[in-house]
PDB file of N, CA and C in Angstrom:
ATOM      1  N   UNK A   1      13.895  -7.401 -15.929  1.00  0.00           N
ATOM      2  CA  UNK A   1      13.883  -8.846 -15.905  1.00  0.00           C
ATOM      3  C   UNK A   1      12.838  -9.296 -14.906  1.00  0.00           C
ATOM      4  N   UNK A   2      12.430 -10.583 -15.354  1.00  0.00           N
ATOM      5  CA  UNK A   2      10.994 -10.523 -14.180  1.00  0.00           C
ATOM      6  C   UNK A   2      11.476 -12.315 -13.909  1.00  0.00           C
ATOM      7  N   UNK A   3      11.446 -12.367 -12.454  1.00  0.00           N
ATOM      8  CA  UNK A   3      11.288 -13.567 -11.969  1.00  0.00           C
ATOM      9  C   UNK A   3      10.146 -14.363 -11.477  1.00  0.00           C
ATOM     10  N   UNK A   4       9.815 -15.425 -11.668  1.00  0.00           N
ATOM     11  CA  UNK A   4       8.447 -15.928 -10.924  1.00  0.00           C
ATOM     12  C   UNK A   4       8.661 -16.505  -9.365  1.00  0.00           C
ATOM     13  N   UNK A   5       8.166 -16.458  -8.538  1.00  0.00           N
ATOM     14  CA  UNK A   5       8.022 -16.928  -7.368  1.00  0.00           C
ATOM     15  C   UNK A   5       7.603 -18.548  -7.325  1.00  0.00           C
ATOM     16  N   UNK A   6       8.062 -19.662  -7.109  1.00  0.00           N
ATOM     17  CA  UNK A   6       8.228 -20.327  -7.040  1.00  0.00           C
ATOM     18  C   UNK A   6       6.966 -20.775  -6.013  1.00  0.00           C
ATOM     19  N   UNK A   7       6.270 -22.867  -6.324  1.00  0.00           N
ATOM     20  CA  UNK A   7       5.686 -22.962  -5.341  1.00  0.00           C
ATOM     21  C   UNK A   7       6.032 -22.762  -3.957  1.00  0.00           C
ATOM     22  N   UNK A   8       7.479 -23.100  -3.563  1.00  0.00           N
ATOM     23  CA  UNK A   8       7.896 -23.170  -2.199  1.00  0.00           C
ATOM     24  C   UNK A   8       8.339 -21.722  -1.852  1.00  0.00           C
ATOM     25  N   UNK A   9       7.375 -20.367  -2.356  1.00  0.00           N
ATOM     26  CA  UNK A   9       7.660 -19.326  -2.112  1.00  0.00           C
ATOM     27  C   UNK A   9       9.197 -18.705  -2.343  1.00  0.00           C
ATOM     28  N   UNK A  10      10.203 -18.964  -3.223  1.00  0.00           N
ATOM     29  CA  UNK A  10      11.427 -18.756  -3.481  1.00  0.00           C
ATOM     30  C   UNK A  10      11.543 -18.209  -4.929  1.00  0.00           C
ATOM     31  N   UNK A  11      13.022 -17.316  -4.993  1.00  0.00           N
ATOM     32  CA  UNK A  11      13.089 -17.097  -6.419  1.00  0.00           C
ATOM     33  C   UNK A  11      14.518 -17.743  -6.575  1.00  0.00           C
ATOM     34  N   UNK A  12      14.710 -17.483  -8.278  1.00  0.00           N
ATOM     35  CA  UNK A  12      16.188 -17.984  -8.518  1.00  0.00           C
ATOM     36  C   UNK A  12      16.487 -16.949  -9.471  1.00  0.00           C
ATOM     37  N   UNK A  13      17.640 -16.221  -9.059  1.00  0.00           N
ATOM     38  CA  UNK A  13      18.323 -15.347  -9.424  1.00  0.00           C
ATOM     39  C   UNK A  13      19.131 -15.636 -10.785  1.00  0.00           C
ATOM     40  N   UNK A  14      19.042 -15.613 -12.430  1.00  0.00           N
ATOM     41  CA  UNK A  14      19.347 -16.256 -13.329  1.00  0.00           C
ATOM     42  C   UNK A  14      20.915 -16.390 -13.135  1.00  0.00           C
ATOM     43  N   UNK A  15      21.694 -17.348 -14.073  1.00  0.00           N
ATOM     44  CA  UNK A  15      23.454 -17.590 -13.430  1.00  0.00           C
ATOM     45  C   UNK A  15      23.779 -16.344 -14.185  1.00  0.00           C
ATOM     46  N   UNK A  16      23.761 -15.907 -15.476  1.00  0.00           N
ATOM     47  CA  UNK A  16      23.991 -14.966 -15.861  1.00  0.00           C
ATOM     48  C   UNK A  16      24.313 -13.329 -15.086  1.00  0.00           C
ATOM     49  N   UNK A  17      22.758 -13.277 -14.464  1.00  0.00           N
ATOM     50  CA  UNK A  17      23.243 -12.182 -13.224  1.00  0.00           C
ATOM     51  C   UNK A  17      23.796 -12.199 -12.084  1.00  0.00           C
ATOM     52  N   UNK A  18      23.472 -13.336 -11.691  1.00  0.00           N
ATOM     53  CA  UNK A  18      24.506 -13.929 -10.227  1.00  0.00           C
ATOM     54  C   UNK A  18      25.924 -13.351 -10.819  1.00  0.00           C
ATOM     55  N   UNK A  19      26.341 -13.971 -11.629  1.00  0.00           N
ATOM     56  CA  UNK A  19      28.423 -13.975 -12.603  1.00  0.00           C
ATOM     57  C   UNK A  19      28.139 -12.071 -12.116  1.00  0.00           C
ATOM     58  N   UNK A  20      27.417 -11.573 -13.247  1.00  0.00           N
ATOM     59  CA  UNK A  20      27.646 -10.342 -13.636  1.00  0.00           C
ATOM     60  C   UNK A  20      27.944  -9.605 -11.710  1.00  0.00           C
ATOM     61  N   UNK A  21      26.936  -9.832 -10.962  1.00  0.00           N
ATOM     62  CA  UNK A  21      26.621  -9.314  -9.922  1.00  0.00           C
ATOM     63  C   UNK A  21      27.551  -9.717  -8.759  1.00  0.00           C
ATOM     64  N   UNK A  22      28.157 -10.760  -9.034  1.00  0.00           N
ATOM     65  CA  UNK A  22      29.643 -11.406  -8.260  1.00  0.00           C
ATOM     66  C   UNK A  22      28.519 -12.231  -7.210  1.00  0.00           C
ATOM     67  N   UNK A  23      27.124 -12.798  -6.952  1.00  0.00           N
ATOM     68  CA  UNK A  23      26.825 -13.177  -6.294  1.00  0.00           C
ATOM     69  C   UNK A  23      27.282 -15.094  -6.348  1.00  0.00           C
ATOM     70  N   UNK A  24      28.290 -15.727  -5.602  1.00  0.00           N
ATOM     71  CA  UNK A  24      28.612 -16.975  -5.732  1.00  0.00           C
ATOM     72  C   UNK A  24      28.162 -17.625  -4.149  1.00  0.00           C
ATOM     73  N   UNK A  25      28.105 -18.851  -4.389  1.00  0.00           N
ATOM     74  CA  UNK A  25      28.008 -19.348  -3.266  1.00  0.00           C
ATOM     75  C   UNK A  25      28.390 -19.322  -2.130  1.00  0.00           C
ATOM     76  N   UNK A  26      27.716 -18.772  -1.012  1.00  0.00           N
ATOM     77  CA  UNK A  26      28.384 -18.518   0.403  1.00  0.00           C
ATOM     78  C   UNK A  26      28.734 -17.274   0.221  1.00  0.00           C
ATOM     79  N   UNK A  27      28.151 -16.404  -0.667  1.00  0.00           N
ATOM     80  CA  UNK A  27      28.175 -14.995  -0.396  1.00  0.00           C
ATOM     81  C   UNK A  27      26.821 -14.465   0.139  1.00  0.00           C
ATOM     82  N   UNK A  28      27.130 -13.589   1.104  1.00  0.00           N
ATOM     83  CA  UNK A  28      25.835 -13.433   1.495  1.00  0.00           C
ATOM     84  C   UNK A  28      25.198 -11.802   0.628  1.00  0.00           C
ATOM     85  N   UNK A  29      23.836 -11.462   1.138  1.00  0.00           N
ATOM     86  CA  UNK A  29      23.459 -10.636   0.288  1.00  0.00           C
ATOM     87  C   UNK A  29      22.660  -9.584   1.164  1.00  0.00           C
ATOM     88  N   UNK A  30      22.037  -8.684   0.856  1.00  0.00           N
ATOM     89  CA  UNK A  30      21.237  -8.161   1.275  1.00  0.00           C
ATOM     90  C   UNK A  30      20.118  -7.633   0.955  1.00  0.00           C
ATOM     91  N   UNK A  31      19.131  -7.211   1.264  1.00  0.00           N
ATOM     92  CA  UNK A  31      17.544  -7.049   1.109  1.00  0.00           C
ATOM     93  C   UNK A  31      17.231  -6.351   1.442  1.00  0.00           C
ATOM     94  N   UNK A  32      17.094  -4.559   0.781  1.00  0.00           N
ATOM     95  CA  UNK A  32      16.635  -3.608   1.579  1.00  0.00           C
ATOM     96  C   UNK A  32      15.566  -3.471   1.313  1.00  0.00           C
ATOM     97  N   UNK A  33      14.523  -2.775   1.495  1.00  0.00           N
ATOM     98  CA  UNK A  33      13.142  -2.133   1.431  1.00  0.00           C
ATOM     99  C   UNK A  33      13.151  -0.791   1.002  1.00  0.00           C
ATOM    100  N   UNK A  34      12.771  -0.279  -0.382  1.00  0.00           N
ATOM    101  CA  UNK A  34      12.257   1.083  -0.647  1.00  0.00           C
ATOM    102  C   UNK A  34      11.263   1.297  -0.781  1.00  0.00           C
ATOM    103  N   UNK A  35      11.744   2.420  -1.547  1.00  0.00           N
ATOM    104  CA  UNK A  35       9.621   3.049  -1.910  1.00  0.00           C
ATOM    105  C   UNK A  35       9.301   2.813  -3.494  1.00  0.00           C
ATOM    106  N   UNK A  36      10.272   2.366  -3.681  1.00  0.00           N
ATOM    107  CA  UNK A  36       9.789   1.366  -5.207  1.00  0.00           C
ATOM    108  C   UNK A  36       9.698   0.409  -5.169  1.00  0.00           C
ATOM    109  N   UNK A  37      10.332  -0.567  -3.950  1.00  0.00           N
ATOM    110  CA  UNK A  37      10.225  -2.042  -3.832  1.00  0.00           C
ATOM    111  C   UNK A  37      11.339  -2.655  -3.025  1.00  0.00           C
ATOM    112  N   UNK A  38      12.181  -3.398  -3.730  1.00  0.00           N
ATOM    113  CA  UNK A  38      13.456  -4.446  -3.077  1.00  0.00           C
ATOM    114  C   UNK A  38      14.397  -3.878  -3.675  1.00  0.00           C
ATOM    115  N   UNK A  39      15.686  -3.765  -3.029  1.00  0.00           N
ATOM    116  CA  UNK A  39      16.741  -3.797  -3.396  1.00  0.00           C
ATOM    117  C   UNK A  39      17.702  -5.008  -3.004  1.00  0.00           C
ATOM    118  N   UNK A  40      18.305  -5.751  -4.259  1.00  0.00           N
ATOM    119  CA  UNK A  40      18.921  -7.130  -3.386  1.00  0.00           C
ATOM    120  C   UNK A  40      20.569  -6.428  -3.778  1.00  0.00           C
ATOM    121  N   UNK A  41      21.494  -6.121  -3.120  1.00  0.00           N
ATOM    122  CA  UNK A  41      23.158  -6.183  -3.177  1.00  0.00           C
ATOM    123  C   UNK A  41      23.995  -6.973  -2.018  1.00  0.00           C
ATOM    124  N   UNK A  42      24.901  -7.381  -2.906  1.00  0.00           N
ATOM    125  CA  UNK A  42      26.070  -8.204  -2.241  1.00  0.00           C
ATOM    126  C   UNK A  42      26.270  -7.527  -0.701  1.00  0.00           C
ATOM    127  N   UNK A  43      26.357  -8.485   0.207  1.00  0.00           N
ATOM    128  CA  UNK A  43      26.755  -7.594   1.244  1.00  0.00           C
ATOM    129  C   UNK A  43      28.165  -7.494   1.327  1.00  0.00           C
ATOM    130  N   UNK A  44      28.672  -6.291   1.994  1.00  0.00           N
ATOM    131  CA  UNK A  44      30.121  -6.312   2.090  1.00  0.00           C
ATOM    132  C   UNK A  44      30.334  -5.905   3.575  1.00  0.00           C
ATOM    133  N   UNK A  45      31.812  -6.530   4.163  1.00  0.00           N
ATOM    134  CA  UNK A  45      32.429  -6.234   5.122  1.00  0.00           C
ATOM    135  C   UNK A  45      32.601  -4.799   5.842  1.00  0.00           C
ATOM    136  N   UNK A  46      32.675  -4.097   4.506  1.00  0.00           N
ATOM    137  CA  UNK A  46      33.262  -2.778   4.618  1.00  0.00           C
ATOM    138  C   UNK A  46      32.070  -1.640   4.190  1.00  0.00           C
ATOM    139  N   UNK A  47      31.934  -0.501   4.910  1.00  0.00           N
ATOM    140  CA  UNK A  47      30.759   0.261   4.465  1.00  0.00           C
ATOM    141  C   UNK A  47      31.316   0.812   3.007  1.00  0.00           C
ATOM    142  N   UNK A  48      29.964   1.370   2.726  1.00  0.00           N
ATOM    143  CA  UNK A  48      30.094   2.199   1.206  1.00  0.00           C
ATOM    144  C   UNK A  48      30.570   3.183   1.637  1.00  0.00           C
ATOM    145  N   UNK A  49      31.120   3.763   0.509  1.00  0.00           N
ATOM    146  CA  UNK A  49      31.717   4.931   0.726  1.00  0.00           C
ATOM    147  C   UNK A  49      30.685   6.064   1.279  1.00  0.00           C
ATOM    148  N   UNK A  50      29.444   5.847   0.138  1.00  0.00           N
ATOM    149  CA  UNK A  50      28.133   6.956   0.879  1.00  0.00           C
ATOM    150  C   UNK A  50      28.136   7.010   2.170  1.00  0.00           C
ATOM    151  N   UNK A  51      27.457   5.302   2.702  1.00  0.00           N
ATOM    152  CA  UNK A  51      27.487   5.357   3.843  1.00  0.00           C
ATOM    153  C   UNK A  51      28.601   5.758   5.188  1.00  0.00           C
ATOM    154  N   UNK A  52      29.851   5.451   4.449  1.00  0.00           N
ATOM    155  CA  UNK A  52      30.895   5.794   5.679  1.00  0.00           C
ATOM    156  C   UNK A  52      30.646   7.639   6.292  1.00  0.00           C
ATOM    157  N   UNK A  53      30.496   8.226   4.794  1.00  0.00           N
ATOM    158  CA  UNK A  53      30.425   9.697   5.348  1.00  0.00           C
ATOM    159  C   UNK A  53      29.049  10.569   5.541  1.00  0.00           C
ATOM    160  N   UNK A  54      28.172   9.252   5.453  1.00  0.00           N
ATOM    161  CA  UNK A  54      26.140   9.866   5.334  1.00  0.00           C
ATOM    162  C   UNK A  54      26.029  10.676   6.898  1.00  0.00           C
ATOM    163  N   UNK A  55      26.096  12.130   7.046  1.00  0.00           N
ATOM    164  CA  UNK A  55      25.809  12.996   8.205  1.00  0.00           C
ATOM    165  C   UNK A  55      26.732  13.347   9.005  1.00  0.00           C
ATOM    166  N   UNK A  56      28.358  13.129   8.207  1.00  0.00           N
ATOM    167  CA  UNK A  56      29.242  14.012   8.820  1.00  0.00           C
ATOM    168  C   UNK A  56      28.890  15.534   8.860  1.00  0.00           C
ATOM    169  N   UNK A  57      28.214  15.785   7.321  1.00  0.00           N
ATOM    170  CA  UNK A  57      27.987  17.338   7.190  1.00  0.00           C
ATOM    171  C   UNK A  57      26.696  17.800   7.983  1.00  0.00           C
ATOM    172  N   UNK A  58      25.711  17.136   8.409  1.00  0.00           N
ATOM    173  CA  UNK A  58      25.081  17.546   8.996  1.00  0.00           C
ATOM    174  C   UNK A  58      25.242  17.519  10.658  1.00  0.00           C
ATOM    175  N   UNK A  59      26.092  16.491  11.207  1.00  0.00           N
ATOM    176  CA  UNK A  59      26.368  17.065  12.166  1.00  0.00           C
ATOM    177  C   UNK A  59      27.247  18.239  12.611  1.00  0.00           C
ATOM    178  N   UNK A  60      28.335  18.535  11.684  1.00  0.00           N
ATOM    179  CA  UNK A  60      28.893  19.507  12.001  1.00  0.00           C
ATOM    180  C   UNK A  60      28.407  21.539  11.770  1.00  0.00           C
ATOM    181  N   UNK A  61      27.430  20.643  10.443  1.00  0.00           N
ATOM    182  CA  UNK A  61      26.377  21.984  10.586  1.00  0.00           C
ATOM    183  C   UNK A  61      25.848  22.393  11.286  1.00  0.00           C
ATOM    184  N   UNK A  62      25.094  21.867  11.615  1.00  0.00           N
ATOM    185  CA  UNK A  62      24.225  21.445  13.396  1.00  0.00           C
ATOM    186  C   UNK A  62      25.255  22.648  14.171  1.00  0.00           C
ATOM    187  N   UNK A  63      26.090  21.763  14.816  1.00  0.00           N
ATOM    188  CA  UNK A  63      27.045  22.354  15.768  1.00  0.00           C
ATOM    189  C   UNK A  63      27.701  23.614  15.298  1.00  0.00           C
ATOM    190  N   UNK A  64      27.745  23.686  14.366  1.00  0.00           N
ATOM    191  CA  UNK A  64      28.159  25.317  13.449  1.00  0.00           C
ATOM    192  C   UNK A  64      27.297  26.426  13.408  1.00  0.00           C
ATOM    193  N   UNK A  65      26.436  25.617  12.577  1.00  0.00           N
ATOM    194  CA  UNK A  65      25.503  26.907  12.146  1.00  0.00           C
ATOM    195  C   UNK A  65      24.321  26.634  12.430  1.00  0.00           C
ATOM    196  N   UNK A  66      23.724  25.306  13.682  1.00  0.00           N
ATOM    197  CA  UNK A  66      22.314  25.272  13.632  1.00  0.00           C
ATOM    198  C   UNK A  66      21.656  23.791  12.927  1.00  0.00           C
ATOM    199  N   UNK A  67      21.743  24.356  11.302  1.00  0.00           N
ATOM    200  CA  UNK A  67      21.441  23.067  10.572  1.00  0.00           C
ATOM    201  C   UNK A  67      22.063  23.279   9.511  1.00  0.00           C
ATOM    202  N   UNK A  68      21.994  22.121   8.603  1.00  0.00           N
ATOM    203  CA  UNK A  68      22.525  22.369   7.223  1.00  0.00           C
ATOM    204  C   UNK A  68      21.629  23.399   6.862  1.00  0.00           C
ATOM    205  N   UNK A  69      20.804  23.345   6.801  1.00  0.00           N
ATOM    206  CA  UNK A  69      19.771  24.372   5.616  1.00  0.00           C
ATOM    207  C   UNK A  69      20.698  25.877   5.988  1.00  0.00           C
ATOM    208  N   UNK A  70      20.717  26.379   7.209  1.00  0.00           N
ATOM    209  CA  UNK A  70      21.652  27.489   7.888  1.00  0.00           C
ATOM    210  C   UNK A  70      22.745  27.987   7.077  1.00  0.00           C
ATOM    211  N   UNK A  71      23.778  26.630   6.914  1.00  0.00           N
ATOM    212  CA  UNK A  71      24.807  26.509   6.494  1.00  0.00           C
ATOM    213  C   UNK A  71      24.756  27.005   4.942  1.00  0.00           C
ATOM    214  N   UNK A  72      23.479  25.781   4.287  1.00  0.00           N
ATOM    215  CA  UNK A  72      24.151  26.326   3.104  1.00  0.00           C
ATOM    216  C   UNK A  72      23.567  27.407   2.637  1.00  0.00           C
ATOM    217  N   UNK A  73      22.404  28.261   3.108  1.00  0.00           N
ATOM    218  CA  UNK A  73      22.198  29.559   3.413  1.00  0.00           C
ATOM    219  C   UNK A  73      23.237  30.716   3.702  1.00  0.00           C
ATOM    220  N   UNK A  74      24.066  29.969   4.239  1.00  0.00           N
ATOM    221  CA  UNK A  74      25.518  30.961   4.826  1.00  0.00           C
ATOM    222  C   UNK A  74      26.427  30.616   3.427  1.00  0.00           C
ATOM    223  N   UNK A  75      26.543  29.868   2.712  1.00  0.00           N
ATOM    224  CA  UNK A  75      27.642  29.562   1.604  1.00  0.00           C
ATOM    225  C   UNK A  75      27.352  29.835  -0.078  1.00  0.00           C
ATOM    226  N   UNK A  76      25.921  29.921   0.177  1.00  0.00           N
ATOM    227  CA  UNK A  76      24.880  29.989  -1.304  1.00  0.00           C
ATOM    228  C   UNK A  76      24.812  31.634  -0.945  1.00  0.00           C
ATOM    229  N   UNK A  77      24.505  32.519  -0.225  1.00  0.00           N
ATOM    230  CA  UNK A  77      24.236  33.394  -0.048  1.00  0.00           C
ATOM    231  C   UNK A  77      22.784  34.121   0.004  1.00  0.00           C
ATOM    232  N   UNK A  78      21.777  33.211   0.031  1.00  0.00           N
ATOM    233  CA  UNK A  78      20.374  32.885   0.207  1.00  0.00           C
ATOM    234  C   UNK A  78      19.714  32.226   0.708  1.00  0.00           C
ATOM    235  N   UNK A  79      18.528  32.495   1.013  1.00  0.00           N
ATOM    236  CA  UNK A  79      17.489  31.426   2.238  1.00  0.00           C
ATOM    237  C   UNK A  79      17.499  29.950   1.702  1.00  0.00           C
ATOM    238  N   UNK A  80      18.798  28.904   1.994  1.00  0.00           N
ATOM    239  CA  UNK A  80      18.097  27.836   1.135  1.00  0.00           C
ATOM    240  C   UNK A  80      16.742  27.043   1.542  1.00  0.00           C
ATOM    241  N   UNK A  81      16.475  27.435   2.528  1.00  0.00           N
ATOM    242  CA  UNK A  81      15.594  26.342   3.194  1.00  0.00           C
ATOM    243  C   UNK A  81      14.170  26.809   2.599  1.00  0.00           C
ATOM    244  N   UNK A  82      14.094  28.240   2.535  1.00  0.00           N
ATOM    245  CA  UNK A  82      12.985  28.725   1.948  1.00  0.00           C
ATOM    246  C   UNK A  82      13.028  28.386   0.381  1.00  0.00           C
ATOM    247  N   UNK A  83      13.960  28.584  -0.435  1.00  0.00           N
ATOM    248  CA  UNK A  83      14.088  28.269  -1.962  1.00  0.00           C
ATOM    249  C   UNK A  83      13.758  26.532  -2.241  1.00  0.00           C
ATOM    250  N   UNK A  84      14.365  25.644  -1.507  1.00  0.00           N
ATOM    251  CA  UNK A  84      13.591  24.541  -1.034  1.00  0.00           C
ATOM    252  C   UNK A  84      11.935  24.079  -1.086  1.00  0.00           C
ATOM    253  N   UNK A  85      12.021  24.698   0.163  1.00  0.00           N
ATOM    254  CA  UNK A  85      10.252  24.476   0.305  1.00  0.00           C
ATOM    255  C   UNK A  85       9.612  25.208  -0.969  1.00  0.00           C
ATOM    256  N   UNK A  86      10.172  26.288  -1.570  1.00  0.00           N
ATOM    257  CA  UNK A  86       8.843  26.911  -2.600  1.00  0.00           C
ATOM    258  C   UNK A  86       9.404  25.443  -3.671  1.00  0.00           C
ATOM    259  N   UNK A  87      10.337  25.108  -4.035  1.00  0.00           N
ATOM    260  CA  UNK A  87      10.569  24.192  -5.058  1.00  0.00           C
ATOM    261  C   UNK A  87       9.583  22.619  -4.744  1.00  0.00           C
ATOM    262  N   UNK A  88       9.795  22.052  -2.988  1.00  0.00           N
ATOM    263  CA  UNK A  88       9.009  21.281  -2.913  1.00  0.00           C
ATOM    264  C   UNK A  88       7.198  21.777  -3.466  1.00  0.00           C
ATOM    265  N   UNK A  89       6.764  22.545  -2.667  1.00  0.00           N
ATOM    266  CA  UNK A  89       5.379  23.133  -2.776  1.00  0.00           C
ATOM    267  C   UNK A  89       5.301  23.025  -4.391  1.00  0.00           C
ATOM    268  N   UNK A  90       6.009  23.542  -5.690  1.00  0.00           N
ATOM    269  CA  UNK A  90       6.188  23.684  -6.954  1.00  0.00           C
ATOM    270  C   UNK A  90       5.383  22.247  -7.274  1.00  0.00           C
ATOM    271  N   UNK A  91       6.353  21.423  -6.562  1.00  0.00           N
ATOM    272  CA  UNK A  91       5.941  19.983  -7.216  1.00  0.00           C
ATOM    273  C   UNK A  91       5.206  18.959  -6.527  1.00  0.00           C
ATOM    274  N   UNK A  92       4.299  19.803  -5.596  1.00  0.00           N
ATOM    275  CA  UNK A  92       3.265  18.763  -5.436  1.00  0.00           C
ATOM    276  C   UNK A  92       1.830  18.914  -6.250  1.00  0.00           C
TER     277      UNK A  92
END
């Protein structure tokens, strides 16, 4: 869907996706920045679930075994960190 930017530099979000997207008045929103562009979602009170648990496992790897890569080297039963990098290197 493509929006135009408005003279007074603004967009308008069609009502259709606002409904679908639960965005209503006096809800606020948010605006992240990627590496494809914008992301606009509802903000919420409460973290995401991703986010609530993003680097439990790596800190406790850390403190375990070093790092994750270590870890799942210790659970895979192979170098993951090396099987990794040849896969990155693969695809550049």
């Amino acid at each position: 869907m493509r929006i135009t930017i408005s003279m007074e530099e603004q967009i308008t979000i069609p009502k259709r996706l606002r409904e679908y997207c639960g965005f209503a008045p006096d809800v606020e929103i948010e605006l992240i920045l990627t590496d494809e562009g914008m992301l606009i979602r509802k903000r919420s009170s409460e973290l995401h679930p991703v986010d609530a648990i993003y680097g439990i496992a790596n800190g406790w790897a850390a403190k375990e075994y070093g790092s994750t890569d270590e870890y799942m080297s210790d659970i895979r039963g192979y170098d993951y960190a090396a099987e990794l990098r040849r896969y990155n290197d693969h695809r550049s």
